[in-house]
N, C-alpha and C. Protein backbone atom coordinates (compact mmCIF):
# COMPACT_ATOMS: atom_id res chain seq x y z
N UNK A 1 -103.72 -29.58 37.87
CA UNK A 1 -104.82 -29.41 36.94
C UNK A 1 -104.28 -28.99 35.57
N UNK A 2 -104.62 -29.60 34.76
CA UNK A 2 -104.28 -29.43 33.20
C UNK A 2 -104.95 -28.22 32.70
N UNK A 3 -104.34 -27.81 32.14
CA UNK A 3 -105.26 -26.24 31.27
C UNK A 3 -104.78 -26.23 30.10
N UNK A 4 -106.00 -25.74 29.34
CA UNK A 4 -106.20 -25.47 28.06
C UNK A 4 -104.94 -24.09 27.44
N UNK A 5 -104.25 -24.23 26.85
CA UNK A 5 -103.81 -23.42 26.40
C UNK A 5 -103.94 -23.10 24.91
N UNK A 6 -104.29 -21.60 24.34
CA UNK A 6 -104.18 -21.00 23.08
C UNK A 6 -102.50 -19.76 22.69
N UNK A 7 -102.11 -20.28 21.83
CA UNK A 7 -100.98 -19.21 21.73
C UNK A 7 -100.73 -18.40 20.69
N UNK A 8 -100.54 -17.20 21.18
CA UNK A 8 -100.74 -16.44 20.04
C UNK A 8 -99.41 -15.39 19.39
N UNK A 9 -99.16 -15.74 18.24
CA UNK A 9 -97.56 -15.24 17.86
C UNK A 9 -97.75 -14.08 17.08
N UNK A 10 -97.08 -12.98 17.03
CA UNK A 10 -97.18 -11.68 16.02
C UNK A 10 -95.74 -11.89 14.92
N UNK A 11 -96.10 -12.55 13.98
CA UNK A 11 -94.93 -12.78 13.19
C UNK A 11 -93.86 -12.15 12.58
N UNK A 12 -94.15 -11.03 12.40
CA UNK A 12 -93.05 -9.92 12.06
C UNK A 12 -92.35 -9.40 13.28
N UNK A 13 -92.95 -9.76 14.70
CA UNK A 13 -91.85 -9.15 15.38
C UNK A 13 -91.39 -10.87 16.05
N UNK A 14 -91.69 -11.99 16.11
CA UNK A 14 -90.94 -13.00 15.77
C UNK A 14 -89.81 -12.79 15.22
N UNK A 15 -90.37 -12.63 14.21
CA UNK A 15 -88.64 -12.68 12.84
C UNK A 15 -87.63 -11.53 13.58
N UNK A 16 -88.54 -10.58 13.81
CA UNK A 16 -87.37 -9.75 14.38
C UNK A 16 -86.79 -9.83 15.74
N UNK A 17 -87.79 -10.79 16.16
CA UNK A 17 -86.50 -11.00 17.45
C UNK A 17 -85.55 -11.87 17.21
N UNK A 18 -85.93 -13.14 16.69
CA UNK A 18 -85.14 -13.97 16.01
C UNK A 18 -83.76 -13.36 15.79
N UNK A 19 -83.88 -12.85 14.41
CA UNK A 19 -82.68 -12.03 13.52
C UNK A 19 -81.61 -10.72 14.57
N UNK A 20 -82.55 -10.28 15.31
CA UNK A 20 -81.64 -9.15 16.40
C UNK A 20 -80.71 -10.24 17.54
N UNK A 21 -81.44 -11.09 17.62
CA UNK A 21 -80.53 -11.91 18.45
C UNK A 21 -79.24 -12.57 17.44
N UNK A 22 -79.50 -12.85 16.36
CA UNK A 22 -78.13 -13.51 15.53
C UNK A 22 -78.79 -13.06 13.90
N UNK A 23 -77.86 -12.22 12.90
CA UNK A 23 -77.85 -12.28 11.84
C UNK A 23 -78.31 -13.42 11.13
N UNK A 24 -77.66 -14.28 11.01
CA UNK A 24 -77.58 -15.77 10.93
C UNK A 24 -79.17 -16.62 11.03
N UNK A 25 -79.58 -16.38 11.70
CA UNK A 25 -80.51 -17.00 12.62
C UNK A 25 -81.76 -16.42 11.93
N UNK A 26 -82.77 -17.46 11.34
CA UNK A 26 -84.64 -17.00 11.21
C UNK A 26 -85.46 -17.83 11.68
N UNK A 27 -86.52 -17.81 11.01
CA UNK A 27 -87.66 -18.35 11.64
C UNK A 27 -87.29 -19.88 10.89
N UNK A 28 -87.22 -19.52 9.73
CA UNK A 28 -86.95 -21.08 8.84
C UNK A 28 -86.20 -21.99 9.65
N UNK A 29 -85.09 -21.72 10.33
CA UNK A 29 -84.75 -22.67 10.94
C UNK A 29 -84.55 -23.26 12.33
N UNK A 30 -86.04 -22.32 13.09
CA UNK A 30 -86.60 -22.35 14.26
C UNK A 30 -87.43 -23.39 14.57
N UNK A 31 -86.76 -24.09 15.70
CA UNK A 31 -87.61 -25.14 16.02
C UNK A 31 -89.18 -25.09 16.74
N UNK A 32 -89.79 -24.58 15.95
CA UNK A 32 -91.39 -24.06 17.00
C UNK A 32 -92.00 -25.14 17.93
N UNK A 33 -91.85 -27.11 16.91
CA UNK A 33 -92.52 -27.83 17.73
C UNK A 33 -91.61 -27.47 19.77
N UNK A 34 -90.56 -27.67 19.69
CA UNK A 34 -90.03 -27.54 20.62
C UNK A 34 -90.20 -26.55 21.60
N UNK A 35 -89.98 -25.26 20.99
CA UNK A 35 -90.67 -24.31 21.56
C UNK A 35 -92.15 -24.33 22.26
N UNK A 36 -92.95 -24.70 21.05
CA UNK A 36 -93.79 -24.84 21.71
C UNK A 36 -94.79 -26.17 22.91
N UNK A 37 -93.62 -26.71 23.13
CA UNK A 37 -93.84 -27.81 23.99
C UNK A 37 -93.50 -27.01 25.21
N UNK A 38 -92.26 -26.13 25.19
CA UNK A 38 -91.96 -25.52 26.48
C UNK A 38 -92.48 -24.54 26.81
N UNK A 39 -93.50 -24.06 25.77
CA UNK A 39 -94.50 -22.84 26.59
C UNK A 39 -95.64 -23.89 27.20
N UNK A 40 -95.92 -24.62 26.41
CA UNK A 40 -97.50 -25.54 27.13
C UNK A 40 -96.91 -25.89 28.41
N UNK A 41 -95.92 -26.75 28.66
CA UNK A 41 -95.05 -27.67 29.31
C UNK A 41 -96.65 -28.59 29.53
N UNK A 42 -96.88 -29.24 30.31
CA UNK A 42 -98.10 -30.21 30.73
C UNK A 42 -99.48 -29.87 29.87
N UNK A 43 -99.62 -28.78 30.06
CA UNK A 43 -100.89 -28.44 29.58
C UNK A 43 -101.45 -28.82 28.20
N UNK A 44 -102.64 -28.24 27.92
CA UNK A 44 -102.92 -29.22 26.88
C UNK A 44 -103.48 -28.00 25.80
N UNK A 45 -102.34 -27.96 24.43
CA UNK A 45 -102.53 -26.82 23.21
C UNK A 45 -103.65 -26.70 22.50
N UNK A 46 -104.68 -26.20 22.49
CA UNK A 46 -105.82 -25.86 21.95
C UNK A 46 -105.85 -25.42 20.77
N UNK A 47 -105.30 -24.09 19.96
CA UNK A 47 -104.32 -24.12 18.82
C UNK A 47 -103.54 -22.63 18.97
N UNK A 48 -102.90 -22.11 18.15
CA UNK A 48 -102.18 -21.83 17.73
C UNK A 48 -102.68 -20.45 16.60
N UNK A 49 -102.21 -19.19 16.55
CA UNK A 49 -102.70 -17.85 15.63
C UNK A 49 -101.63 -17.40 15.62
N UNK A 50 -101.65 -17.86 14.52
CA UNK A 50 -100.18 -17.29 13.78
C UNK A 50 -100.00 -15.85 12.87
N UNK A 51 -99.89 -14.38 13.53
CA UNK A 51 -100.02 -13.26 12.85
C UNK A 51 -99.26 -12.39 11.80
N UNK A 52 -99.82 -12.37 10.46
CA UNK A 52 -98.33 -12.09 9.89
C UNK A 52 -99.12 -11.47 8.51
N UNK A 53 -98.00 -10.41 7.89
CA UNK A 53 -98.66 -9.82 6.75
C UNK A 53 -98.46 -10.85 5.57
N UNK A 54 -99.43 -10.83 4.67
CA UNK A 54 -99.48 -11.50 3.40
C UNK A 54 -98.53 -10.92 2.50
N UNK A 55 -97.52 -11.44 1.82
CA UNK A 55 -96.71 -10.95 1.06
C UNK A 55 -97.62 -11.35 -0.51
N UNK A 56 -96.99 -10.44 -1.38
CA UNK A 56 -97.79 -10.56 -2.91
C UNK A 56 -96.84 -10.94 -3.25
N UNK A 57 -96.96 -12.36 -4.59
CA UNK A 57 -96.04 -12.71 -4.95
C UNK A 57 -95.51 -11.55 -6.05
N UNK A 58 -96.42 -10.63 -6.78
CA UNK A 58 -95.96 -9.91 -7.59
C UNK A 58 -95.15 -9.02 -7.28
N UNK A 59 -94.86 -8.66 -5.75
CA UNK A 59 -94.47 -7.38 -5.20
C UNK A 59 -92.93 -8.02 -5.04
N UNK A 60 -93.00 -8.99 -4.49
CA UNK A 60 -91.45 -9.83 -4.26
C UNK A 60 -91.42 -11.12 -4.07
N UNK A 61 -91.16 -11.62 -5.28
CA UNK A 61 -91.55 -13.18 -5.77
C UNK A 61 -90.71 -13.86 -4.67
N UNK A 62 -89.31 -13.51 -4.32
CA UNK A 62 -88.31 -14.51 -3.82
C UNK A 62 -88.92 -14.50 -1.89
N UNK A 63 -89.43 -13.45 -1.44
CA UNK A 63 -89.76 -13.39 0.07
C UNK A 63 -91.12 -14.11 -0.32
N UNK A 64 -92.09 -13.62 -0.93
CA UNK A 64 -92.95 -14.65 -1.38
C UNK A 64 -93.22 -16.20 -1.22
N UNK A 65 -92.05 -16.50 -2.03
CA UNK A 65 -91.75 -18.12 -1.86
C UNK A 65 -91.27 -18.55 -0.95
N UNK A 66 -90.61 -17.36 -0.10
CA UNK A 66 -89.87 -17.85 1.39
C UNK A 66 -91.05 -17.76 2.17
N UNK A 67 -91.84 -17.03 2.37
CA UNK A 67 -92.77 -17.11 3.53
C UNK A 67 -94.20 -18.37 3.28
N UNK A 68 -94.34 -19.09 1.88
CA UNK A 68 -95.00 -19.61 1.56
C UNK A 68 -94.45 -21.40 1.92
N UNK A 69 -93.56 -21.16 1.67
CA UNK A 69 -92.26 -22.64 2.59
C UNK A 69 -92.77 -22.35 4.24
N UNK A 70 -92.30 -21.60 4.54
CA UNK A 70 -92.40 -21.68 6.15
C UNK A 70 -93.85 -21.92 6.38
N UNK A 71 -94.81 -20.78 6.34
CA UNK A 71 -95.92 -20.88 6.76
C UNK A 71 -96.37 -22.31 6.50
N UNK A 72 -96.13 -22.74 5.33
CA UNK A 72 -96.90 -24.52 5.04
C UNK A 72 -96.06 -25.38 6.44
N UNK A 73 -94.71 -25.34 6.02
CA UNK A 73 -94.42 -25.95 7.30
C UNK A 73 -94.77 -25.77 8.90
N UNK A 74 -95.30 -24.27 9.24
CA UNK A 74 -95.71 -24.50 10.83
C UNK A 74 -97.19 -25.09 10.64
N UNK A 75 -97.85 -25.34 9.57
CA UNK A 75 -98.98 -26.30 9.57
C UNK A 75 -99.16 -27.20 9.43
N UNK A 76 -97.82 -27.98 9.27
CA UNK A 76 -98.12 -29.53 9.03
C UNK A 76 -98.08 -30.00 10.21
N UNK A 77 -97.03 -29.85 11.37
CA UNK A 77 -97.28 -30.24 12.69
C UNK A 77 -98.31 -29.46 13.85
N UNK A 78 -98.11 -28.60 13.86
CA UNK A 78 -98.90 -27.57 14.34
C UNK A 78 -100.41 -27.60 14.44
N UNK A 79 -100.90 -27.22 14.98
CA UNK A 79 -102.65 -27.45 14.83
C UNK A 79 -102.44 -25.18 15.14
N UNK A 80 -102.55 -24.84 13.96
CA UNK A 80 -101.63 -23.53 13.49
C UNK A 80 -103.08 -22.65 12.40
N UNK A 81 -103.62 -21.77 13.39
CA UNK A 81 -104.22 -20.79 12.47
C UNK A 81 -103.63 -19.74 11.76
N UNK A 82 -103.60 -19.50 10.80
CA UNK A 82 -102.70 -18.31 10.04
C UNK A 82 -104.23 -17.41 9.42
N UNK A 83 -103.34 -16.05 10.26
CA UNK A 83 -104.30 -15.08 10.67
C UNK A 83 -103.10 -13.63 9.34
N UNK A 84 -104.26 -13.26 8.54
CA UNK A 84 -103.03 -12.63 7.46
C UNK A 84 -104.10 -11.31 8.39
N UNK A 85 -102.97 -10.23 8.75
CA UNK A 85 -103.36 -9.21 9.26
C UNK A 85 -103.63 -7.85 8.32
N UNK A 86 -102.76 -7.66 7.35
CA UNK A 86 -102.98 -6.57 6.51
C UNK A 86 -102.17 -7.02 5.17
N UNK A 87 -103.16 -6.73 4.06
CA UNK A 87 -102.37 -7.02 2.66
C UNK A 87 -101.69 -6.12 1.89
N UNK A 88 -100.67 -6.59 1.23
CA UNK A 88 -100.02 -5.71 -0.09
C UNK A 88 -98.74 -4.93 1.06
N UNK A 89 -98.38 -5.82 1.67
CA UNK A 89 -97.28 -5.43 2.45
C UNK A 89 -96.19 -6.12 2.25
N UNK A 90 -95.13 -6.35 2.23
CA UNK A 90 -93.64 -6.92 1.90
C UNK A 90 -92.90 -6.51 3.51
């Protein structure tokens, strides 16, 4: 039987698992479609809540522009809600 699956990511501790596992290593160059084929495996992805603080570009222009790259990219393939949890955070 096929089931509906919803998945739900907390993005700041993403990144930080990411990065504790390898310096080297972020989200930018994390393959999510893949990933997330192997959490569904058969089942069928409903969407996707993606949790993460809103960065201000005034507060730090350069993380700013980094999190504004990524986030566009897990939405172009993704069927990807972006859920901004608390503002004026860096």
């Amino acid at each position: 039987m096929v089931k509906r699956v919803c998945i739900y990511i907390d993005g700041a501790n993403f990144y930080g698992g990411l990065t504790s596992l390898n310096k080297n290593f972020s989200d930018l160059n994390f393959d999510f479609e893949n990933y997330i084929k192997f959490l569904c495996k058969q089942d069928k992805l409903v969407k996707i809540y993606y949790y993460n603080a809103h960065v201000k570009k005034k507060i730090n222009d350069k993380i700013w522009a980094k999190q504004k790259i990524y986030l566009i990219d897990c939405t172009k393939f993704l069927n990807v809600k972006l859920v901004y949890v608390q503002e004026n955070l860096v």
